[in-house]
PDB file of N, CA and C in Angstrom:
ATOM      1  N   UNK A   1     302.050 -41.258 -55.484  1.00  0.00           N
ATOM      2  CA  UNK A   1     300.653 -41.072 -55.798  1.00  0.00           C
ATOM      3  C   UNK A   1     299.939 -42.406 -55.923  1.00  0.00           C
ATOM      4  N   UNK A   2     300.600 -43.579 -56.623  1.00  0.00           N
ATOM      5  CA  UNK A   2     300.100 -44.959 -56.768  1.00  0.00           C
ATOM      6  C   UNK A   2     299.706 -45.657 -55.144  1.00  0.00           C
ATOM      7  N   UNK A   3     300.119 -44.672 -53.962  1.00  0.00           N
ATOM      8  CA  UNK A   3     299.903 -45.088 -52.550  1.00  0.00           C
ATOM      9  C   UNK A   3     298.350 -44.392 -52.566  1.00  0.00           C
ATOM     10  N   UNK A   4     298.250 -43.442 -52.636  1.00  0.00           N
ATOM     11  CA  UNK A   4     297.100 -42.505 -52.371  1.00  0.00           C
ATOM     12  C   UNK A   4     295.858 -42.928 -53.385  1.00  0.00           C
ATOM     13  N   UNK A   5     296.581 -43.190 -54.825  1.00  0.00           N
ATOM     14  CA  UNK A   5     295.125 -43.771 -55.555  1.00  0.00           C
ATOM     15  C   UNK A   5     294.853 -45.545 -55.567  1.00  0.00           C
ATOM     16  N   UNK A   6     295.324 -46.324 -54.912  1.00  0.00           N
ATOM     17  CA  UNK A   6     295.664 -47.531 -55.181  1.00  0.00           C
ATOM     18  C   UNK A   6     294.252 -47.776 -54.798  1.00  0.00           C
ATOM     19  N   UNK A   7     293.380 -48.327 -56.160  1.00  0.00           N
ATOM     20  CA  UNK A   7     292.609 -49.529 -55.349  1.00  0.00           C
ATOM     21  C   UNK A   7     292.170 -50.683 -56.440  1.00  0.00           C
ATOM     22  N   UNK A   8     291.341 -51.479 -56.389  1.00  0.00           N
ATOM     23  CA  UNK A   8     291.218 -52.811 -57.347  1.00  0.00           C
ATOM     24  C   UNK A   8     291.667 -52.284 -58.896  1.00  0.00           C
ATOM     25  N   UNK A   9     290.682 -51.192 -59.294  1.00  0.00           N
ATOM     26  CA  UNK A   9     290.636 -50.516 -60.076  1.00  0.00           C
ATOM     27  C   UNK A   9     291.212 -49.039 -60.362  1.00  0.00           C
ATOM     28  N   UNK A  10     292.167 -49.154 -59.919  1.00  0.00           N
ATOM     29  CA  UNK A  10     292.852 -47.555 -59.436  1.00  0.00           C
ATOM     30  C   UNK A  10     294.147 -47.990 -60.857  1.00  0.00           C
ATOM     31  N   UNK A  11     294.471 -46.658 -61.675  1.00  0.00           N
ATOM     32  CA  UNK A  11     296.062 -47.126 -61.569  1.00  0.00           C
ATOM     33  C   UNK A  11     296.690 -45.017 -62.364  1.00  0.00           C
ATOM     34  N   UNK A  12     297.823 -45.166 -61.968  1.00  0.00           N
ATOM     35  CA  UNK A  12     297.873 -43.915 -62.550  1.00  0.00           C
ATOM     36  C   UNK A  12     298.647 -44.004 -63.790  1.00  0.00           C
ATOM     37  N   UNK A  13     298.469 -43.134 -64.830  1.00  0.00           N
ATOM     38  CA  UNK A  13     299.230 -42.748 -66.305  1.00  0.00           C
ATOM     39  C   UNK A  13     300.045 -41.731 -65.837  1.00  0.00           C
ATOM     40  N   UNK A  14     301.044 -41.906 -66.517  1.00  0.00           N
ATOM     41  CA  UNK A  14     301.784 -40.505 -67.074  1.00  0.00           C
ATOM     42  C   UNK A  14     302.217 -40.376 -68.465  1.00  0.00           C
ATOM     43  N   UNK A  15     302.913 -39.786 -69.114  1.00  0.00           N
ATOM     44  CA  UNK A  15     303.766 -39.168 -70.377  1.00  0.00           C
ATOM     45  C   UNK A  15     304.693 -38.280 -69.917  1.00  0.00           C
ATOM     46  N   UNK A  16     305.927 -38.610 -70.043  1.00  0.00           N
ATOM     47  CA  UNK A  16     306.965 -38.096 -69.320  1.00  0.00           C
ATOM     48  C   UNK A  16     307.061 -36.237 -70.804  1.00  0.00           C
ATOM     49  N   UNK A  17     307.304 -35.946 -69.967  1.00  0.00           N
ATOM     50  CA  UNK A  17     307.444 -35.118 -71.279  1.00  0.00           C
ATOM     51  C   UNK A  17     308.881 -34.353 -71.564  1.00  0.00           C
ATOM     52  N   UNK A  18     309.737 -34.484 -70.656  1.00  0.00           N
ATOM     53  CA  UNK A  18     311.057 -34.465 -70.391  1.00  0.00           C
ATOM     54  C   UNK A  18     312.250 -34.952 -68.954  1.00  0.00           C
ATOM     55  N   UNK A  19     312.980 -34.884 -69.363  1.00  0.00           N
ATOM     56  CA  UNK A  19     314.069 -35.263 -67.977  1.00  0.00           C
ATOM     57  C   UNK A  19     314.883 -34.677 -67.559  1.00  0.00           C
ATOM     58  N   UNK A  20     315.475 -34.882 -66.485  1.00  0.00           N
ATOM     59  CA  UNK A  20     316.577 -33.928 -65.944  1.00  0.00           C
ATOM     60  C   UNK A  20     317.092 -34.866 -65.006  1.00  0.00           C
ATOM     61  N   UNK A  21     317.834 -34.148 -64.313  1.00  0.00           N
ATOM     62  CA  UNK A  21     318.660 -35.066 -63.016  1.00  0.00           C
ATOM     63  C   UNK A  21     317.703 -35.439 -61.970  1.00  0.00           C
ATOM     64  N   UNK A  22     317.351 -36.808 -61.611  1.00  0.00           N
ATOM     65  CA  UNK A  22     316.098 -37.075 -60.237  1.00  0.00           C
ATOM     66  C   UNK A  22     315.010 -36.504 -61.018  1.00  0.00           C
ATOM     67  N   UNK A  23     314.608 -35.747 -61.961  1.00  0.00           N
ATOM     68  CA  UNK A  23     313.597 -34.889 -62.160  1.00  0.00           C
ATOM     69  C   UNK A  23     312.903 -35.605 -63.643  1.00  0.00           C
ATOM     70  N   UNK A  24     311.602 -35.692 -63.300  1.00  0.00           N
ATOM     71  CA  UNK A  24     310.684 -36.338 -64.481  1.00  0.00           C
ATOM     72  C   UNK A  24     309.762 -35.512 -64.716  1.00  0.00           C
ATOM     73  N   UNK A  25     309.469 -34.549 -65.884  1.00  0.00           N
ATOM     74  CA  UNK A  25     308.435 -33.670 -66.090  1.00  0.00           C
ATOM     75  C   UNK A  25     307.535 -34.279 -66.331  1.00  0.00           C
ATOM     76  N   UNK A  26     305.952 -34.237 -66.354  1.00  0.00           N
ATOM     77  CA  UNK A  26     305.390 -35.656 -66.965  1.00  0.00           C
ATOM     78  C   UNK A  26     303.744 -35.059 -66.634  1.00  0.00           C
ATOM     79  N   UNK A  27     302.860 -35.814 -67.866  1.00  0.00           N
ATOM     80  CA  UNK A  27     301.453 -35.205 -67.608  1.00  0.00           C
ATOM     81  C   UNK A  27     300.361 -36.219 -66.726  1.00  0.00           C
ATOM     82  N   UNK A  28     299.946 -36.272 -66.035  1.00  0.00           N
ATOM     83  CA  UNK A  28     299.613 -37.202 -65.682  1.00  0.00           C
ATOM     84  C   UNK A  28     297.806 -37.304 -65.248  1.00  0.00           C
ATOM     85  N   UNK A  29     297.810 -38.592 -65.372  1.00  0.00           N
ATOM     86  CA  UNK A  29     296.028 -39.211 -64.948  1.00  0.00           C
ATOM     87  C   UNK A  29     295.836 -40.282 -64.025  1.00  0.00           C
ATOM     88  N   UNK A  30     294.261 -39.894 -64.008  1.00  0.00           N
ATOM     89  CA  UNK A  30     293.968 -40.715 -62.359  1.00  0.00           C
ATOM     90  C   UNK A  30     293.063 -41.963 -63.721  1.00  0.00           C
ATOM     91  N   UNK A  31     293.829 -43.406 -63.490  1.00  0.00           N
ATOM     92  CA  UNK A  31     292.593 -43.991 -64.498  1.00  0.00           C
ATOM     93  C   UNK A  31     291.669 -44.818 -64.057  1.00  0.00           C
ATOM     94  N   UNK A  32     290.596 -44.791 -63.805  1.00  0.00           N
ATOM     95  CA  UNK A  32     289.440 -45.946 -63.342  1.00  0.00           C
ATOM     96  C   UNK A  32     289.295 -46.857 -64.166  1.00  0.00           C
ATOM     97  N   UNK A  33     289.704 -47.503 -63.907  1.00  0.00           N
ATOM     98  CA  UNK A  33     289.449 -49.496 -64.500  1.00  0.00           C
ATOM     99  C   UNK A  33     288.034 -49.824 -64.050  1.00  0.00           C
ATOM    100  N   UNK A  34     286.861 -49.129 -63.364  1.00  0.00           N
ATOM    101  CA  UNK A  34     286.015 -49.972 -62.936  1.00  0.00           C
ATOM    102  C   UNK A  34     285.053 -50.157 -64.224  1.00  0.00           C
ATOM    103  N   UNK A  35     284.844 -49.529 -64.761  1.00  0.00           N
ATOM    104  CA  UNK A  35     283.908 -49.311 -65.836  1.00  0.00           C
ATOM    105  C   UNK A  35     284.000 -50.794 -66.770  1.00  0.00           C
ATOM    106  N   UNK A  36     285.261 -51.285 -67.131  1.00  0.00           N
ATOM    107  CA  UNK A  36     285.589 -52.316 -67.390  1.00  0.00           C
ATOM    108  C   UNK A  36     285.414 -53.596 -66.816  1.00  0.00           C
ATOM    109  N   UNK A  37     285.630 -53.192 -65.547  1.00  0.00           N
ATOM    110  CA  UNK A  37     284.603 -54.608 -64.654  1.00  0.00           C
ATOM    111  C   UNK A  37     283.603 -55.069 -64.694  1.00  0.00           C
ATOM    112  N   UNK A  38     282.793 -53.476 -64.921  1.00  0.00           N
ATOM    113  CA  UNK A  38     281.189 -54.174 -64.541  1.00  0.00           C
ATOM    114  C   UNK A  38     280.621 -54.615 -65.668  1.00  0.00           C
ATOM    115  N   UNK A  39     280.321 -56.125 -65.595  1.00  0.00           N
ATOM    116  CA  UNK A  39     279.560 -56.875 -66.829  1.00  0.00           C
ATOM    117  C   UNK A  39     279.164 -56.662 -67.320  1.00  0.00           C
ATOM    118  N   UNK A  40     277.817 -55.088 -66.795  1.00  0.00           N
ATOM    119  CA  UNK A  40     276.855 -54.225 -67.488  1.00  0.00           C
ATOM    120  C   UNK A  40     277.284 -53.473 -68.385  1.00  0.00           C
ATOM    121  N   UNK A  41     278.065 -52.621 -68.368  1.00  0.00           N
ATOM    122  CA  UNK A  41     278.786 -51.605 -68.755  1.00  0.00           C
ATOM    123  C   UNK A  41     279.870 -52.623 -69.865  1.00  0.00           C
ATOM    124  N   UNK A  42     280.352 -53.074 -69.511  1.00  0.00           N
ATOM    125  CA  UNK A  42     281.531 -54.039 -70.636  1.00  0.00           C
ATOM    126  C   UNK A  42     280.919 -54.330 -71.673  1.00  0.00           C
ATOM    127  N   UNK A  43     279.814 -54.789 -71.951  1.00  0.00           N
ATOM    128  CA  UNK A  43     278.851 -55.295 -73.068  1.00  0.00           C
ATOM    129  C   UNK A  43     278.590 -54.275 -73.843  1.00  0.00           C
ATOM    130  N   UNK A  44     278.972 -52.639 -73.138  1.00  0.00           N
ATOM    131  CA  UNK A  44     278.463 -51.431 -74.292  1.00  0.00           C
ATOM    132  C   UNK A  44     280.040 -51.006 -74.622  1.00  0.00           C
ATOM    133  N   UNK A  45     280.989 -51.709 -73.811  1.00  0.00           N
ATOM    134  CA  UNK A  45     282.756 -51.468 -74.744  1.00  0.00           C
ATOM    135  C   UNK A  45     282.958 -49.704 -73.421  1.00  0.00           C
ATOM    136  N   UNK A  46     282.740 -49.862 -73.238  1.00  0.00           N
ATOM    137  CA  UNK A  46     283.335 -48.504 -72.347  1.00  0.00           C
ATOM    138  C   UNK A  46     284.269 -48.880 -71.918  1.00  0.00           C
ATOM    139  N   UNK A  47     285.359 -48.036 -72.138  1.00  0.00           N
ATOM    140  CA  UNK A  47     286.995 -48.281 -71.338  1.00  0.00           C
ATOM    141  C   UNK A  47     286.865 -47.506 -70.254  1.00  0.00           C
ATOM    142  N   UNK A  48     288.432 -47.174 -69.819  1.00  0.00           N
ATOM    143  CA  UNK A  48     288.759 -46.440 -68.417  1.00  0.00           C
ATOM    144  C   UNK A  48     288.512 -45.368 -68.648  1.00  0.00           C
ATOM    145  N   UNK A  49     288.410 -44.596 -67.341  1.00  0.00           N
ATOM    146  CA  UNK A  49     288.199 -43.493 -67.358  1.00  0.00           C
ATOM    147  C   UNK A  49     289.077 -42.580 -66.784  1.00  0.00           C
ATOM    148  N   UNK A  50     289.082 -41.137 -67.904  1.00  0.00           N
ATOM    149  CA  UNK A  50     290.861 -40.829 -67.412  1.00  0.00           C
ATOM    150  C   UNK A  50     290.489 -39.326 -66.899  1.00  0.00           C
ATOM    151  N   UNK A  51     291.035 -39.126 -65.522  1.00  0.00           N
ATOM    152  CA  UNK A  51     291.163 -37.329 -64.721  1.00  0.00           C
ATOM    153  C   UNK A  51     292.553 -37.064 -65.023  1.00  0.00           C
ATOM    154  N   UNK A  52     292.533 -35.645 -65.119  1.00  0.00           N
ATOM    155  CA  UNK A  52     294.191 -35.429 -65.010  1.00  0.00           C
ATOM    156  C   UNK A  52     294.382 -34.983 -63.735  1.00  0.00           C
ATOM    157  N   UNK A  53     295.163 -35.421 -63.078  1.00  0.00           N
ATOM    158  CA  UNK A  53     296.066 -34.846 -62.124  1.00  0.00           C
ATOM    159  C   UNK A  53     296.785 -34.350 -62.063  1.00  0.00           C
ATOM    160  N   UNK A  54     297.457 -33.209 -62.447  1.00  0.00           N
ATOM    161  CA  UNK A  54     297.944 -32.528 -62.629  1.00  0.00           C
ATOM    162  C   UNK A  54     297.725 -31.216 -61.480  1.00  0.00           C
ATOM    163  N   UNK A  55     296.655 -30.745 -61.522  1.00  0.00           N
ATOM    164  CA  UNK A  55     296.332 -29.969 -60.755  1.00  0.00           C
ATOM    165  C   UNK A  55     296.236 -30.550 -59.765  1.00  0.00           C
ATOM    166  N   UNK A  56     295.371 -31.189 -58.859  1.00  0.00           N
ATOM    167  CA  UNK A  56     295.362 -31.805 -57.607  1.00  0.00           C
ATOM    168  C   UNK A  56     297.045 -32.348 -56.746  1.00  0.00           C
ATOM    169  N   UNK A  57     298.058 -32.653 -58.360  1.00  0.00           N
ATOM    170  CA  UNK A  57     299.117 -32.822 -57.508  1.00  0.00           C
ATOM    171  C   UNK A  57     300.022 -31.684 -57.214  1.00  0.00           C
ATOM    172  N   UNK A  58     299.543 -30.921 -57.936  1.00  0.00           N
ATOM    173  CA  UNK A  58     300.373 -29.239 -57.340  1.00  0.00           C
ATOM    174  C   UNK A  58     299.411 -28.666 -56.013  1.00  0.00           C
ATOM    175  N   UNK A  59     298.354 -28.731 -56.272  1.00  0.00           N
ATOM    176  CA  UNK A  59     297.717 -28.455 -54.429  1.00  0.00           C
ATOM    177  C   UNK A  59     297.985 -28.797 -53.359  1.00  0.00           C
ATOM    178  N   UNK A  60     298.438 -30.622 -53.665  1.00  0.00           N
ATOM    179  CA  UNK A  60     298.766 -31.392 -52.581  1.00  0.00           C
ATOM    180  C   UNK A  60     300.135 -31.082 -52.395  1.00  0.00           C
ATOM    181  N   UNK A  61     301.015 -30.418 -52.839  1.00  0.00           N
ATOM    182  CA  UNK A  61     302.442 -30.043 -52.915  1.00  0.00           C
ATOM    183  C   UNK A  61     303.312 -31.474 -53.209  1.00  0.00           C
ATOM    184  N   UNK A  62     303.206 -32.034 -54.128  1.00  0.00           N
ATOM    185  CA  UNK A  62     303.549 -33.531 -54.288  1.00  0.00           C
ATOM    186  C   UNK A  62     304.187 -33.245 -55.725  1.00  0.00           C
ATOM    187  N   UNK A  63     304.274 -31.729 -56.168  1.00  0.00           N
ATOM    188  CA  UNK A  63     304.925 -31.706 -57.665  1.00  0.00           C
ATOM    189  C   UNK A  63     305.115 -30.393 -57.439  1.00  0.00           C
ATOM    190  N   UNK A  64     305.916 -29.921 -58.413  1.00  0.00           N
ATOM    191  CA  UNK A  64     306.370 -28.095 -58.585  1.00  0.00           C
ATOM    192  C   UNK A  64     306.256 -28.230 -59.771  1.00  0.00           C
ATOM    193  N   UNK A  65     305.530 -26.971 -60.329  1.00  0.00           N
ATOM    194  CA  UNK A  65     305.223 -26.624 -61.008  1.00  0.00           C
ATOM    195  C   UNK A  65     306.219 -26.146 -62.131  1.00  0.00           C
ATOM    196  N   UNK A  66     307.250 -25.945 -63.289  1.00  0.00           N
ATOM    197  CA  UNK A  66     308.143 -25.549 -63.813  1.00  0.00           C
ATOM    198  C   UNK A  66     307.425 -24.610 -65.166  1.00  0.00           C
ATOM    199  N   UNK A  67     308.144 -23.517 -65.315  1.00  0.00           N
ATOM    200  CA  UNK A  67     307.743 -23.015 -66.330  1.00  0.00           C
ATOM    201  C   UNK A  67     308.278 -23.814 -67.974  1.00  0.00           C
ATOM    202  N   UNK A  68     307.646 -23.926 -69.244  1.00  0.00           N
ATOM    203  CA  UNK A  68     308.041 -24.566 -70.072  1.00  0.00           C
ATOM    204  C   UNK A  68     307.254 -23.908 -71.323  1.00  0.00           C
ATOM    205  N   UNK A  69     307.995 -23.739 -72.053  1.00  0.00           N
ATOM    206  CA  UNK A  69     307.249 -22.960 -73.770  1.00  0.00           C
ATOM    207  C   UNK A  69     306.291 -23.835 -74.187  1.00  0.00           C
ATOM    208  N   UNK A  70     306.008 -25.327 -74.536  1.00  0.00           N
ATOM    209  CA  UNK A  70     305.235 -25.408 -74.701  1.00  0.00           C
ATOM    210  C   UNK A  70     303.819 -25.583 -74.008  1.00  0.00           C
ATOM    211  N   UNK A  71     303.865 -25.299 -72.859  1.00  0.00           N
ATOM    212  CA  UNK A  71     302.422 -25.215 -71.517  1.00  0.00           C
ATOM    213  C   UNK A  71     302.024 -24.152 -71.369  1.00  0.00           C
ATOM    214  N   UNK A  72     300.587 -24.108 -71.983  1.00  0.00           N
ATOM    215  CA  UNK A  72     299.638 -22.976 -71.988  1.00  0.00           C
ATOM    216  C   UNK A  72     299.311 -22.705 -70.861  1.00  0.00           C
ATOM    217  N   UNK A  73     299.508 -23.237 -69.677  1.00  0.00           N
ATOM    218  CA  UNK A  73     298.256 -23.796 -68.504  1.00  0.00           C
ATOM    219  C   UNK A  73     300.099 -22.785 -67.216  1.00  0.00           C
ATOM    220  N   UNK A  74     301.283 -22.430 -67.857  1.00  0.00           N
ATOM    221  CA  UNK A  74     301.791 -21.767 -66.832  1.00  0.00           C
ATOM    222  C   UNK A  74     302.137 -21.085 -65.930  1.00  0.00           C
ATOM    223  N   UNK A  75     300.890 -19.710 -65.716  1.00  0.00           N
ATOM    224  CA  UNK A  75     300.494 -19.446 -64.826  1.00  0.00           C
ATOM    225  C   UNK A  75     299.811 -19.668 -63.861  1.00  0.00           C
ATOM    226  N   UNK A  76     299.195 -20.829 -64.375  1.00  0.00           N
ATOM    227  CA  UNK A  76     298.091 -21.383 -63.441  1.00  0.00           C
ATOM    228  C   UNK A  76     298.528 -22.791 -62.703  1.00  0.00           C
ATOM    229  N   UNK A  77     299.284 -23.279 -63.205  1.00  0.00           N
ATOM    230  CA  UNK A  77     300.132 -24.102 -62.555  1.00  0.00           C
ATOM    231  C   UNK A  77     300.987 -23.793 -61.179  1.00  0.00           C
ATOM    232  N   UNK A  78     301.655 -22.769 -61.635  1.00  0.00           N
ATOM    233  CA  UNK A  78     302.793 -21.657 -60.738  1.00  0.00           C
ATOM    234  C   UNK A  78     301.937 -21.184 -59.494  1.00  0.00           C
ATOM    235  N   UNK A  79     300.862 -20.401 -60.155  1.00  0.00           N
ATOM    236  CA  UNK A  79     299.756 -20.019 -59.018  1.00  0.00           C
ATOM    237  C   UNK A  79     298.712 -21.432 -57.900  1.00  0.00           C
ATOM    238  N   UNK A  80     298.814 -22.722 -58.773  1.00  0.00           N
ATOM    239  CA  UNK A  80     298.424 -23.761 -57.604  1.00  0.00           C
ATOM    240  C   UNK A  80     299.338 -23.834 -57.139  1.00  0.00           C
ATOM    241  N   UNK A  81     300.622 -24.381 -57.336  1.00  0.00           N
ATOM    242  CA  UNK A  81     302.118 -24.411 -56.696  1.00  0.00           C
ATOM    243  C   UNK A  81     302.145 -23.676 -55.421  1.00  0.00           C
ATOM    244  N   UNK A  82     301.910 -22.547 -55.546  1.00  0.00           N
ATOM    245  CA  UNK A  82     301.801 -21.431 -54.628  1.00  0.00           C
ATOM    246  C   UNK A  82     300.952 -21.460 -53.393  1.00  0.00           C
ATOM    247  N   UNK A  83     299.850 -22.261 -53.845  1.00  0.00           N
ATOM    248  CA  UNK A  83     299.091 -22.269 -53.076  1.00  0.00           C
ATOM    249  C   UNK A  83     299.241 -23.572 -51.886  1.00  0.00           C
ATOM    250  N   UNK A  84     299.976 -24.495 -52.751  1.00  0.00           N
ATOM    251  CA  UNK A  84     300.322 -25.699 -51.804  1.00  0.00           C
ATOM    252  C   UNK A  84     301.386 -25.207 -50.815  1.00  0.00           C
ATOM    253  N   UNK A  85     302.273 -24.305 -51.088  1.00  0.00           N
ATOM    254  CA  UNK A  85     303.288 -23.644 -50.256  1.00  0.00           C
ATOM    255  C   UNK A  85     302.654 -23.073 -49.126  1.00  0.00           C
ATOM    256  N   UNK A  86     301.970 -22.212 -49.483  1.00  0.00           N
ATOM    257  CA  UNK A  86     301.644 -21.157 -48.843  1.00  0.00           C
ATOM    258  C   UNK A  86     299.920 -20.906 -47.956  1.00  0.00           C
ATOM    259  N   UNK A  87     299.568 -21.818 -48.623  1.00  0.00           N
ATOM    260  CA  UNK A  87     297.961 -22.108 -48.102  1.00  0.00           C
ATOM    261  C   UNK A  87     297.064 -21.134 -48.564  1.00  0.00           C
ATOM    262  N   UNK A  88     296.136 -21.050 -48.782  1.00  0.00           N
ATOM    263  CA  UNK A  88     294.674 -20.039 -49.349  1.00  0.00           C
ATOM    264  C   UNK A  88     295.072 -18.763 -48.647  1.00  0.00           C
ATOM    265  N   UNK A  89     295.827 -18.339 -48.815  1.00  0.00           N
ATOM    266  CA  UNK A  89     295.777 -16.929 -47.677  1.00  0.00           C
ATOM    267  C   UNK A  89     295.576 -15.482 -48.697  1.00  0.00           C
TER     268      UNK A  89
END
């Protein structure tokens, strides 16, 4: 994903939230550093700015979705999952 979001101001977060074998469960964000650049904006203290990705990376089929007790969001996860498989049909 750090290929796809890379730019001056690009960088991505995660929080792993468990492990397994090869396998990193993890929540993750898209963070914009630009806000911090601009001289204008720096003088009023604004930090980065954080998207989750989460969803966008189950569309793009770049993650699977796993069911887990504490994730409210597991049907809807499962059901983007699905959709990266299988396309809008």
């Amino acid at each position: 994903m750090r290929k796809v979001l890379i730019g001056e101001y690009d960088r991505v977060a995660y929080i792993p939230s468990s492990s397994m074998q090869n396998t990193i469960r993890a929540y993750i964000w898209h963070v914009d550093l630009s806000f911090m650049a601009d001289p204008e904006l720096k003088k009023f203290g604004i930090g980065p700015a954080y998207s989750p990705l989460n969803e966008f990376a189950l569309t793009s089929d770049w993650c699977v979705a796993e069911r887990s007790s504490s994730n409210a969001y597991n049907d809807r996860y499962e059901a983007l999952s699905k959709i990266a498989i299988h396309g809008c049909k």
